[in-house]
C-alpha atoms as a PDB file:
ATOM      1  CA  UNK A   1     -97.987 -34.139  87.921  1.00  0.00           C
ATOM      2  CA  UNK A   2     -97.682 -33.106  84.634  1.00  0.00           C
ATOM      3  CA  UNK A   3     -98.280 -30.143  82.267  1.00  0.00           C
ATOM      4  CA  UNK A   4    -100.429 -30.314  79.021  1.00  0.00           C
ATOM      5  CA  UNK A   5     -99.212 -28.255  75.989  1.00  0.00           C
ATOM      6  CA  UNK A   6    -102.243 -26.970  74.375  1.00  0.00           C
ATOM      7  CA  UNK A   7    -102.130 -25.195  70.922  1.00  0.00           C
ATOM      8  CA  UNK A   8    -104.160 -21.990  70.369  1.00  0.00           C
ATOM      9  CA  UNK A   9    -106.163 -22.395  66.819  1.00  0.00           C
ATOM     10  CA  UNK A  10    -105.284 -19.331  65.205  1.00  0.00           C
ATOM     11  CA  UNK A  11    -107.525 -20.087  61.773  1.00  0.00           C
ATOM     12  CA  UNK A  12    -110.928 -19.397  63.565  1.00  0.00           C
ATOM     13  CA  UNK A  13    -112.326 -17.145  60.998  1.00  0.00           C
ATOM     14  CA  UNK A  14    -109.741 -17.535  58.372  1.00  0.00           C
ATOM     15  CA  UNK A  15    -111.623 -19.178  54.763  1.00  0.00           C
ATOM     16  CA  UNK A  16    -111.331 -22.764  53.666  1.00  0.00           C
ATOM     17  CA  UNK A  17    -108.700 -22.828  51.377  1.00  0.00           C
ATOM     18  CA  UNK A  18    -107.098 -25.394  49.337  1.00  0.00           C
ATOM     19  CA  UNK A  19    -103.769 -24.674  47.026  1.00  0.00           C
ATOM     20  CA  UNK A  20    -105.174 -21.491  46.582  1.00  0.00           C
ATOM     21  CA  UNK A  21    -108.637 -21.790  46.004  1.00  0.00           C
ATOM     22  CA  UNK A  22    -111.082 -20.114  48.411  1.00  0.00           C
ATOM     23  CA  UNK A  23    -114.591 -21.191  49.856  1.00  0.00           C
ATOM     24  CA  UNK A  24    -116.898 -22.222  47.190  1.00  0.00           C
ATOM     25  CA  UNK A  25    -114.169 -22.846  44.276  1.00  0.00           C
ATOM     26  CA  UNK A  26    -113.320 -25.863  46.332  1.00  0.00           C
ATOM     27  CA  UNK A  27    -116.687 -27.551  45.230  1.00  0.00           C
ATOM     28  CA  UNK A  28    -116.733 -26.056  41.837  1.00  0.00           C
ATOM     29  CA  UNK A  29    -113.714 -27.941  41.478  1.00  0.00           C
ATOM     30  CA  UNK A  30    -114.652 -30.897  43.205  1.00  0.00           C
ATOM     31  CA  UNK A  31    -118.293 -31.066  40.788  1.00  0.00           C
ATOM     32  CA  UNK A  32    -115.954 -30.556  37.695  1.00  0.00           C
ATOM     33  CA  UNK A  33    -113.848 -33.637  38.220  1.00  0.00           C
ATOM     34  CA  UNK A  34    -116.313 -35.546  39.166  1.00  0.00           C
ATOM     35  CA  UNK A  35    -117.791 -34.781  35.967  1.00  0.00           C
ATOM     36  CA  UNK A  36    -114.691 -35.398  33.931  1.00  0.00           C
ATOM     37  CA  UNK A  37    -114.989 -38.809  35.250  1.00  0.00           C
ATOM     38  CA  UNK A  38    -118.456 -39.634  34.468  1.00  0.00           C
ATOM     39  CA  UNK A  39    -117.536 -38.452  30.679  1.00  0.00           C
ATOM     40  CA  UNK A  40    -114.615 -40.490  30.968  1.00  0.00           C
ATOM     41  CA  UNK A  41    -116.744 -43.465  31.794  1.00  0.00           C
ATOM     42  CA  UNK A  42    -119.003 -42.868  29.290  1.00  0.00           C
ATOM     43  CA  UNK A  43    -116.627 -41.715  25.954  1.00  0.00           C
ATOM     44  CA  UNK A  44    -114.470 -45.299  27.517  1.00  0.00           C
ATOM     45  CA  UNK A  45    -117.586 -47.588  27.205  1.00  0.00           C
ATOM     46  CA  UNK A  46    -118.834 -45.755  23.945  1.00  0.00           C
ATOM     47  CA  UNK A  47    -115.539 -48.080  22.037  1.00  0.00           C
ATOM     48  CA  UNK A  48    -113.134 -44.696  22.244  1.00  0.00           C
ATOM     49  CA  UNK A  49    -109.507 -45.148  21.879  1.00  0.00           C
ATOM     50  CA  UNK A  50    -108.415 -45.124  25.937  1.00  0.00           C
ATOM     51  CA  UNK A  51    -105.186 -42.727  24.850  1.00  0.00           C
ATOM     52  CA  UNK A  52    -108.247 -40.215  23.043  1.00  0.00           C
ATOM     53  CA  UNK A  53    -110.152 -40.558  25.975  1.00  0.00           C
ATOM     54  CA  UNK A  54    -107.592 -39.755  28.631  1.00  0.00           C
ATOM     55  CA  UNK A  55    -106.301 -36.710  25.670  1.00  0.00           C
ATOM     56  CA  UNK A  56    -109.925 -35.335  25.825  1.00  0.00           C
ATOM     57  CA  UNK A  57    -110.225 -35.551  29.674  1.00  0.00           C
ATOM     58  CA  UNK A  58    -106.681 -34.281  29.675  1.00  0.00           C
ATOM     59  CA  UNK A  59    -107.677 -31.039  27.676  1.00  0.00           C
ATOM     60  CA  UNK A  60    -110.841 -30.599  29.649  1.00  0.00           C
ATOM     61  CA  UNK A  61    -109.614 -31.123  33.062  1.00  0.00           C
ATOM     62  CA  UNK A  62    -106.951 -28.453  32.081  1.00  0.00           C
ATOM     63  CA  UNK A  63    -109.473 -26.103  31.052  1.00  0.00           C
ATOM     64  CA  UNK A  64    -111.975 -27.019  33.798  1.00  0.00           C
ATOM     65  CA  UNK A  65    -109.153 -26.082  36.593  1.00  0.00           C
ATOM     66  CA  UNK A  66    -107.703 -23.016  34.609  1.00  0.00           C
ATOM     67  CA  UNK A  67    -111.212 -21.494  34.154  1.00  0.00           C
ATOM     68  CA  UNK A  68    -112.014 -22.509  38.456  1.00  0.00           C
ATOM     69  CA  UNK A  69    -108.636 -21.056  39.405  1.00  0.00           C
ATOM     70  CA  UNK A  70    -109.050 -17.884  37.611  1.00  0.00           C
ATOM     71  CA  UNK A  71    -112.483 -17.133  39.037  1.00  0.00           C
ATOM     72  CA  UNK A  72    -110.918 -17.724  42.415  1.00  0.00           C
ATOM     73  CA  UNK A  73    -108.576 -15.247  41.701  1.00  0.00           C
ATOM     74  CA  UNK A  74    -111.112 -12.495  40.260  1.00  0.00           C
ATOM     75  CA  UNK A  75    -113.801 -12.810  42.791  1.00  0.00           C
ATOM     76  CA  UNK A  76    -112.417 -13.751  45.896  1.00  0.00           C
ATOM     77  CA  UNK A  77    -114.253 -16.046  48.246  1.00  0.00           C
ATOM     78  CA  UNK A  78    -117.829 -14.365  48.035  1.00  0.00           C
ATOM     79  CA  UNK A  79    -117.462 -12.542  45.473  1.00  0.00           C
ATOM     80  CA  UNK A  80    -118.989 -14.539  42.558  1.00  0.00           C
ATOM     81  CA  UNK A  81    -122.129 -15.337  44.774  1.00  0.00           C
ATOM     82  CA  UNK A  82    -122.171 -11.275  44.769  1.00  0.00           C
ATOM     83  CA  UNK A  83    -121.935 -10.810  41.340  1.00  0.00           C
ATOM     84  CA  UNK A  84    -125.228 -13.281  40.923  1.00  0.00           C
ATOM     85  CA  UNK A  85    -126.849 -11.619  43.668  1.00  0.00           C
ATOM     86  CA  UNK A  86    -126.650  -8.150  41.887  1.00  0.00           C
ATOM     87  CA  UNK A  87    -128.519  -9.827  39.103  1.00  0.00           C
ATOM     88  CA  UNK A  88    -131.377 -10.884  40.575  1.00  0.00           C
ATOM     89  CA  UNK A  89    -131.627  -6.364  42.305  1.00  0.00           C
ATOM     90  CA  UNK A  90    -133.825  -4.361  39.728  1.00  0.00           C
ATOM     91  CA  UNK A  91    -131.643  -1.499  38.179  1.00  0.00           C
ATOM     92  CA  UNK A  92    -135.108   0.845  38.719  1.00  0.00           C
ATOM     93  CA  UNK A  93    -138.866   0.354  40.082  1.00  0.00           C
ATOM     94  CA  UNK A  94    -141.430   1.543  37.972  1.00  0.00           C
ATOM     95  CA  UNK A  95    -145.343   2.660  38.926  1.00  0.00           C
ATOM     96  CA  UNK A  96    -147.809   3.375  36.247  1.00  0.00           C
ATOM     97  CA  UNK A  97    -150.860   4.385  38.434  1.00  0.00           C
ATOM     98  CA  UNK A  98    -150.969   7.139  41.315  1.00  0.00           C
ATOM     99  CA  UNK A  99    -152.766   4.492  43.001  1.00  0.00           C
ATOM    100  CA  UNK A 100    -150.194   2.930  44.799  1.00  0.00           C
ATOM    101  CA  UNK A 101    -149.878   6.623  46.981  1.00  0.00           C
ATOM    102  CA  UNK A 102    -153.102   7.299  47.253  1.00  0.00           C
ATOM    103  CA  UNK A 103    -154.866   4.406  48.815  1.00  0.00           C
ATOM    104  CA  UNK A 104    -152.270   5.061  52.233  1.00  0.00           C
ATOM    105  CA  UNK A 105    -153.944   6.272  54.826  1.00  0.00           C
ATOM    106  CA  UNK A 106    -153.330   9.688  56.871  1.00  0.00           C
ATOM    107  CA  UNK A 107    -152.521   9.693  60.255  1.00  0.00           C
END
């Protein structure tokens, strides 16, 4: 007979994270190089110098990761979904008539 060595998962509730980027960064990333190489594709097949193209995709990608990383880094995993959230909240709630109170009934 023998014994099984099982290992306890200790990352149940931890985030996704990959080289440092948290939860929904990971996609943002992902999205942005996919984009970088549909451009690619398309600056390549427009007759563009291949060492321009892979300069521009070069600068972009660059920017594209800087700009992902630091929003990782400011907002945290939720905290950008937050920030939109608070947009959509009305800072105040306005009523023009009195008839809003007084068609509630009495009990």
């Amino acid at each position: 007979m023998t014994t099984k060595v099982l290992t306890i998962n200790k990352g149940v509730n931890r985030p996704i994270t990959f080289r440092g980027l948290k939860g929904q960064y990971i996609w943002w990333l992902g999205g942005g190089v996919v984009a970088l190489l549909v451009v690619f594709a398309g600056i390549y097949m427009a007759g563009v110098n291949p060492f321009v193209c892979i300069a521009i995709i070069g600068i972009a990608g660059l920017g594209i990761f800087r700009q992902v990383y630091h929003l990782s880094r400011t907002y945290g995993q939720y905290g950008l979904m937050k920030k939109r959230a608070a947009r959509l909240v009305p800072r105040r709630i306005t009523i023009r008539t009195r008839k809003t109170f007084t068609l509630w009934k009495r009990t």
